[in-house]
Structures are given as structure tokens and as C-alpha cells.
C-alpha atoms as a PDB file:
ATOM      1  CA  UNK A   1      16.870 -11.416-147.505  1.00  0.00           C
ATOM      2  CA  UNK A   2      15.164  -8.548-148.831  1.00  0.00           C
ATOM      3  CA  UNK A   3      11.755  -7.453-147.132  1.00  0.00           C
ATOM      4  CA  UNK A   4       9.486  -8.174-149.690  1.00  0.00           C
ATOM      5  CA  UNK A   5      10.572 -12.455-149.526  1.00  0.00           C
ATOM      6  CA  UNK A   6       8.836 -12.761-146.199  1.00  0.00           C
ATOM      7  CA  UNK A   7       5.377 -12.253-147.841  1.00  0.00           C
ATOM      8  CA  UNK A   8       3.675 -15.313-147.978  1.00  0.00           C
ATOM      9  CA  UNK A   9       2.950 -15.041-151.830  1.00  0.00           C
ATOM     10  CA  UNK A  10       6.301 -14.902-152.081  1.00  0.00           C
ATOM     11  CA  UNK A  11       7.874 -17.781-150.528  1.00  0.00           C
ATOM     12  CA  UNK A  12       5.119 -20.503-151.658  1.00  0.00           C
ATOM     13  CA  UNK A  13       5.218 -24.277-149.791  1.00  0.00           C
ATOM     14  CA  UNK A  14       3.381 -26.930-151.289  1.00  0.00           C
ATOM     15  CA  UNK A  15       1.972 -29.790-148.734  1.00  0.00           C
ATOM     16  CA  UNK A  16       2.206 -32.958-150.278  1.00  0.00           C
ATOM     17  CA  UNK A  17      -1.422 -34.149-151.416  1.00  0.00           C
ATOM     18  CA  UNK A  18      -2.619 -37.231-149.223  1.00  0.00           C
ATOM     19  CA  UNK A  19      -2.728 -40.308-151.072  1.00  0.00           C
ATOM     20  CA  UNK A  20      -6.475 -42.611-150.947  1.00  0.00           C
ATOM     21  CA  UNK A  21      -5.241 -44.764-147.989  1.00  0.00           C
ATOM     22  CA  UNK A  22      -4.454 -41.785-145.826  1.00  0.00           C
ATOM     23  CA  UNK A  23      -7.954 -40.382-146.503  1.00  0.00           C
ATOM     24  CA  UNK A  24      -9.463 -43.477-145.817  1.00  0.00           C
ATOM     25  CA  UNK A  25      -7.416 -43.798-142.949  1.00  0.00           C
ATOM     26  CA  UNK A  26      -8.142 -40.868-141.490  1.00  0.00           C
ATOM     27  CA  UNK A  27     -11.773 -41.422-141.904  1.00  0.00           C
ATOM     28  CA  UNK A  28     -11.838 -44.658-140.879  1.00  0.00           C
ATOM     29  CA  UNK A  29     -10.706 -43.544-137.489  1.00  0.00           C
ATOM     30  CA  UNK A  30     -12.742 -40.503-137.100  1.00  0.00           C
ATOM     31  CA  UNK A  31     -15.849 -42.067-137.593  1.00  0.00           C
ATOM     32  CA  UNK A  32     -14.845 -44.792-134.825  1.00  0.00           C
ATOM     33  CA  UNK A  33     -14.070 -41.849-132.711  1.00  0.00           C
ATOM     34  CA  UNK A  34     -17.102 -40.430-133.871  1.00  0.00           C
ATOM     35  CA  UNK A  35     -19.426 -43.228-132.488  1.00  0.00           C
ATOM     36  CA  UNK A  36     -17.181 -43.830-129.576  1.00  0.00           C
ATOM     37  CA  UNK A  37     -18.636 -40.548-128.767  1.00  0.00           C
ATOM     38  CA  UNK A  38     -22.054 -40.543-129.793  1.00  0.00           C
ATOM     39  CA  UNK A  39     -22.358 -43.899-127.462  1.00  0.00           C
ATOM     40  CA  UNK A  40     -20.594 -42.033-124.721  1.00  0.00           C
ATOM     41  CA  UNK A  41     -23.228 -39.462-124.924  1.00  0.00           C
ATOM     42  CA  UNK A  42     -26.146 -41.609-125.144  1.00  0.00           C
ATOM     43  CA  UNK A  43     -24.718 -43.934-121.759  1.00  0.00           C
ATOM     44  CA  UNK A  44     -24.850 -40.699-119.947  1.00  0.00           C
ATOM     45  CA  UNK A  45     -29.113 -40.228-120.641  1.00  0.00           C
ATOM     46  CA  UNK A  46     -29.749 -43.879-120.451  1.00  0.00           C
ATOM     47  CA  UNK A  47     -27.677 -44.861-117.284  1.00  0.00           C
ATOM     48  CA  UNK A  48     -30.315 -43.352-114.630  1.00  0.00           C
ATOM     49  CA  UNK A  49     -33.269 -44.659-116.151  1.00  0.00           C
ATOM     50  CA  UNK A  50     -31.424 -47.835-116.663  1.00  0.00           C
ATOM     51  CA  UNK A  51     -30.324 -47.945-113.404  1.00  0.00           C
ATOM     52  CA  UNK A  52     -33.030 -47.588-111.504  1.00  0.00           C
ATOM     53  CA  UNK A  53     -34.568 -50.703-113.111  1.00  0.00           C
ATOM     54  CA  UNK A  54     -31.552 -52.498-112.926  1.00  0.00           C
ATOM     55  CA  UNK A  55     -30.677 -52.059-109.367  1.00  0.00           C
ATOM     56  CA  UNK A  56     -33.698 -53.477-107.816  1.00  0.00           C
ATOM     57  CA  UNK A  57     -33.441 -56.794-109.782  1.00  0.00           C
ATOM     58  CA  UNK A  58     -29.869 -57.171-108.559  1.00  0.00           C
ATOM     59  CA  UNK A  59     -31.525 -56.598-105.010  1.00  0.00           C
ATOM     60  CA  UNK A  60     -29.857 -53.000-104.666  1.00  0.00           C
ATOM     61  CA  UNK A  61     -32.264 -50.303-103.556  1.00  0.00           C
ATOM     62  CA  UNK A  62     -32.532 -47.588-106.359  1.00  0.00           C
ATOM     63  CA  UNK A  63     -31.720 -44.811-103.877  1.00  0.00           C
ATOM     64  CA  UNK A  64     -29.973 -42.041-105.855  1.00  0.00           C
ATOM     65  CA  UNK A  65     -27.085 -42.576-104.043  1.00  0.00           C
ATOM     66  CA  UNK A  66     -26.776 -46.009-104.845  1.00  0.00           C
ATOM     67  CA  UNK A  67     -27.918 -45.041-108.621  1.00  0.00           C
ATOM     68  CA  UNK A  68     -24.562 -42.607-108.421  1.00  0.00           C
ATOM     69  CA  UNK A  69     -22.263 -44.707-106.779  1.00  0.00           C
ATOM     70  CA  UNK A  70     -22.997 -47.796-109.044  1.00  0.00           C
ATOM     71  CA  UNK A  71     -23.041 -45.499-112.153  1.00  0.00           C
ATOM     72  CA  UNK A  72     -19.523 -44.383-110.841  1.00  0.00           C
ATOM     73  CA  UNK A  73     -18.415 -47.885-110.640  1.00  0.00           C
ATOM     74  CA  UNK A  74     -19.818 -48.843-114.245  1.00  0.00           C
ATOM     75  CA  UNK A  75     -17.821 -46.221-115.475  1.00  0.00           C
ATOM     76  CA  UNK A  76     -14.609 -46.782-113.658  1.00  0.00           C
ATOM     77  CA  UNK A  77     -15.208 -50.379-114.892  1.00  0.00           C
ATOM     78  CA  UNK A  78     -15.633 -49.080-118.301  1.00  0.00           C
ATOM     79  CA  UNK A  79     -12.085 -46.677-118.353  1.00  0.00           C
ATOM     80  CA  UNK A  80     -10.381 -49.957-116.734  1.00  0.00           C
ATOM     81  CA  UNK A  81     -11.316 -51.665-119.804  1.00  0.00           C
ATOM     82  CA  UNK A  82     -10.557 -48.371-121.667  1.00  0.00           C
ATOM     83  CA  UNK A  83      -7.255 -48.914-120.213  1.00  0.00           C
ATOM     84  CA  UNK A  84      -6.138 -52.581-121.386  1.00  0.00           C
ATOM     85  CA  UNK A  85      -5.623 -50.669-124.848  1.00  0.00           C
ATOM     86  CA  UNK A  86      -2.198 -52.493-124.547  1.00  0.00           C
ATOM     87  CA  UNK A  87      -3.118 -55.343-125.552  1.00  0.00           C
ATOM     88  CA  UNK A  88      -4.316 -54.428-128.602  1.00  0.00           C
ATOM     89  CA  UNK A  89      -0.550 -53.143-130.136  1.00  0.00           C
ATOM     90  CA  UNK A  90       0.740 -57.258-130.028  1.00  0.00           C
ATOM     91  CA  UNK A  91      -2.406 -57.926-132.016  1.00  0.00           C
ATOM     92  CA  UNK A  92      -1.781 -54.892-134.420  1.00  0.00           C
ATOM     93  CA  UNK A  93       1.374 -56.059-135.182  1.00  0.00           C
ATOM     94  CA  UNK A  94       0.569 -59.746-136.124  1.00  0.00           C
ATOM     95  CA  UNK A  95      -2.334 -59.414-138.306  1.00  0.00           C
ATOM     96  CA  UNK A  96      -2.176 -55.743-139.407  1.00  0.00           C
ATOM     97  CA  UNK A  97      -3.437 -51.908-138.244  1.00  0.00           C
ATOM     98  CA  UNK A  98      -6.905 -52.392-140.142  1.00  0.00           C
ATOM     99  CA  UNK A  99      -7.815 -55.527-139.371  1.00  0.00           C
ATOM    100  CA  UNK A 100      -7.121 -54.959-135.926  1.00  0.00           C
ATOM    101  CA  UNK A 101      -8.819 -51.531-135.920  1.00  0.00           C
ATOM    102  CA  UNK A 102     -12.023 -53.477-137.891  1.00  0.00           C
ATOM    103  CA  UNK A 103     -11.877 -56.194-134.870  1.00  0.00           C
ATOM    104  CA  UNK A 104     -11.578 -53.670-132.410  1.00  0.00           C
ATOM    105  CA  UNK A 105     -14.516 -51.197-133.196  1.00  0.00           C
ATOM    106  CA  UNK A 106     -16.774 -54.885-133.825  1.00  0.00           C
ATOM    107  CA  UNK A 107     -15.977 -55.633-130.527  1.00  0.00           C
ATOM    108  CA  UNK A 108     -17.315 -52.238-128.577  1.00  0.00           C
ATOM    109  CA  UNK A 109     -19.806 -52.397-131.449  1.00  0.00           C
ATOM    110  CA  UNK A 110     -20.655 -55.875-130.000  1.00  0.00           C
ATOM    111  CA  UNK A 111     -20.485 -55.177-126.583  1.00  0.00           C
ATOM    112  CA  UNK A 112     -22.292 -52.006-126.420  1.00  0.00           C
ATOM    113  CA  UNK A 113     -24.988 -53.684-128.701  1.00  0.00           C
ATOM    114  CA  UNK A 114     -25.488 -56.375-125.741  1.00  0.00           C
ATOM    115  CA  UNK A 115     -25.218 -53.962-122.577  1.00  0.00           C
ATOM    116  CA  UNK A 116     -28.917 -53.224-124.362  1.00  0.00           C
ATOM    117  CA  UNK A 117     -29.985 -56.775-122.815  1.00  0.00           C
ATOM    118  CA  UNK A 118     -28.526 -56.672-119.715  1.00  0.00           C
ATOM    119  CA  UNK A 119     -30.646 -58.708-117.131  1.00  0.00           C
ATOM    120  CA  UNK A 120     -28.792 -56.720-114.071  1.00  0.00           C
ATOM    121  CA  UNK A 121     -26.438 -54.462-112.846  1.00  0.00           C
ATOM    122  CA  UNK A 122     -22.872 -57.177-112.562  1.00  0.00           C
ATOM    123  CA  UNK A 123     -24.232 -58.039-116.370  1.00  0.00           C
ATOM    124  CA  UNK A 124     -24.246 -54.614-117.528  1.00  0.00           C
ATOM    125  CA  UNK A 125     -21.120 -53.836-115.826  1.00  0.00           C
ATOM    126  CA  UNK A 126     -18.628 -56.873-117.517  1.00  0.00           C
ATOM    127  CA  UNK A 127     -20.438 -55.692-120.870  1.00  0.00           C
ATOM    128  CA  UNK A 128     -19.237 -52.200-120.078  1.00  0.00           C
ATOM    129  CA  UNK A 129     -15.800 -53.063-119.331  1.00  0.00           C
ATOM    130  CA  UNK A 130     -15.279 -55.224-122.011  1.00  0.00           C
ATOM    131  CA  UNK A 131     -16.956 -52.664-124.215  1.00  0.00           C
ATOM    132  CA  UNK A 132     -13.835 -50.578-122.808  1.00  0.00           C
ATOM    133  CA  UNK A 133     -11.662 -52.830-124.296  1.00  0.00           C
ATOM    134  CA  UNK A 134     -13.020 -52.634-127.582  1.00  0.00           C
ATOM    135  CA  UNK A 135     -12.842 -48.614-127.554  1.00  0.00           C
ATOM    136  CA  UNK A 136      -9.573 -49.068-126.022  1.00  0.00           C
ATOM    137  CA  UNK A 137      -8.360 -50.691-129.678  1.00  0.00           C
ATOM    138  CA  UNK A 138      -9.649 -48.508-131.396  1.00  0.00           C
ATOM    139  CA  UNK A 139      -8.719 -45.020-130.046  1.00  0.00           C
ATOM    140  CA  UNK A 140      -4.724 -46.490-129.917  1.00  0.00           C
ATOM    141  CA  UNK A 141      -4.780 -48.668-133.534  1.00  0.00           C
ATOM    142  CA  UNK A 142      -6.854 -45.788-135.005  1.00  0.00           C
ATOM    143  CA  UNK A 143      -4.173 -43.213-133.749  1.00  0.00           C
ATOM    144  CA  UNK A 144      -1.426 -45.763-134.782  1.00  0.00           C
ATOM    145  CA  UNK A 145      -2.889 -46.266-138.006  1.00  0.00           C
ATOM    146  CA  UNK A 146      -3.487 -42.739-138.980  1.00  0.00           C
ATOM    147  CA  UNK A 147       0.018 -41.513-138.194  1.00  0.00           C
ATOM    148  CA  UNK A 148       1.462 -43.778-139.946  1.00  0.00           C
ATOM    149  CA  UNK A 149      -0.647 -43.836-142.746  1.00  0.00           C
END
């Protein structure tokens, strides 16, 4: 092949143009990933301050060791429910990617919206884990659902 064929004008690929429901696919799931993390920054500046008047009406001293360890537990508690993304593949695959993915960011939507109104810490915490199953759907049926859109 002569030298002048490796030059990128000369030897031209076209990329296929993305239809509307890989777009809106793509979108879909970014701005789910985009709140995921906009929440995940927020927890971090609210959980001392929530903590600390959380703690005492669960009868926990608001020492800052316990305000670390039990904001080390909500969030373990929170990647365990993280971690049941599993379950949401079965559900996927009997009523559909979007659907699911809808359900799934209503439910950390839900569940993140309640951990607001949290009366004490073991409250806050099975809001927070099952707010980690919600995010859980929606990082794996988003991913799902964008490749293979």
C-alpha cells in the first residue's frame, strides 16, 4: 500500500449515526448516573450533621467515633443493597429494560426521598440499603440497556 493511503483523509470510515432510541438511551442512563451521584455527594455533607442528631435519639452517644463507625455501617449497608443489583436482571427480562430502569431509579428516588424523615439511626439505615437496591437497578439495567440499545 503506497505511503500516502495511511493518511487519515485518505482512508475515510464512517460511524454509523445513532438512531433516537440510542440517544435517548444513553441519556436516560446518564442522567440516572448523574443523580446517583449528585445524591452520593450530598449523603457525604449531610451524614455528620445528620448523625449527630440521629444518634442520640437512638440512645447512641454522638461521640465522633461512634458518628464514624455508624456512618461506616450506613454505608456498608448502602453498597450491600448496591450489591443485590442481581435481582434486578429477572425483572429486566420479564417486563422490559425501560420499565425496569424507570422502576428502578423511582425506587432510590423513593427511598432516598424518605431517608429525609428518618426518626433514627436503624430507620435511616434500612432506607439506605434499600435505596442501594434501587441504584443497584439502575447502574446494571442502565448499562444493559445502553449497550444494547
Amino acid at each position: 500500500m503506497p505511503r500516502s493511503a495511511h493518511r487519515s483523509g485518505d482512508m475515510r470510515r464512517t460511524l454509523p449515526r445513532l438512531n433516537r432510541n440510542q440517544v435517548r438511551s444513553f441519556w436516560a442512563a446518564w442522567a440516572g448516573w448523574t443523580m446517583d451521584g449528585m445524591d452520593s455527594f450530598i449523603y457525604s455533607l449531610v451524614l455528620v450533621p445528620a448523625l449527630r442528631d440521629l444518634l442520640p435519639k437512638s440512645g447512641i452517644a454522638a461521640t465522633p467515633a461512634n458518628v464514624g463507625y455508624y456512618g461506616g455501617l450506613l454505608f456498608a449497608l448502602f453498597m450491600i443493597g448496591w450489591g443485590t443489583a442481581l435481582i434486578w436482571g429477572p425483572i429486566a427480562d420479564r417486563f422490559g429494560r425501560v420499565q425496569t430502569m424507570m422502576f428502578s431509579i423511582t425506587w432510590f428516588s423513593l427511598f432516598t426521598l424518605l431517608s429525609a424523615f428518618a426518626t433514627g439511626l436503624w430507620s435511616l439505615a434500612i432506607l439506605r440499603l434499600l435505596a442501594g437496591v434501587g441504584i443497584g437497578g439502575e447502574w446494571s439495567v442502565g448499562a444493559a440497556l445502553v449497550v444494547e440499545e
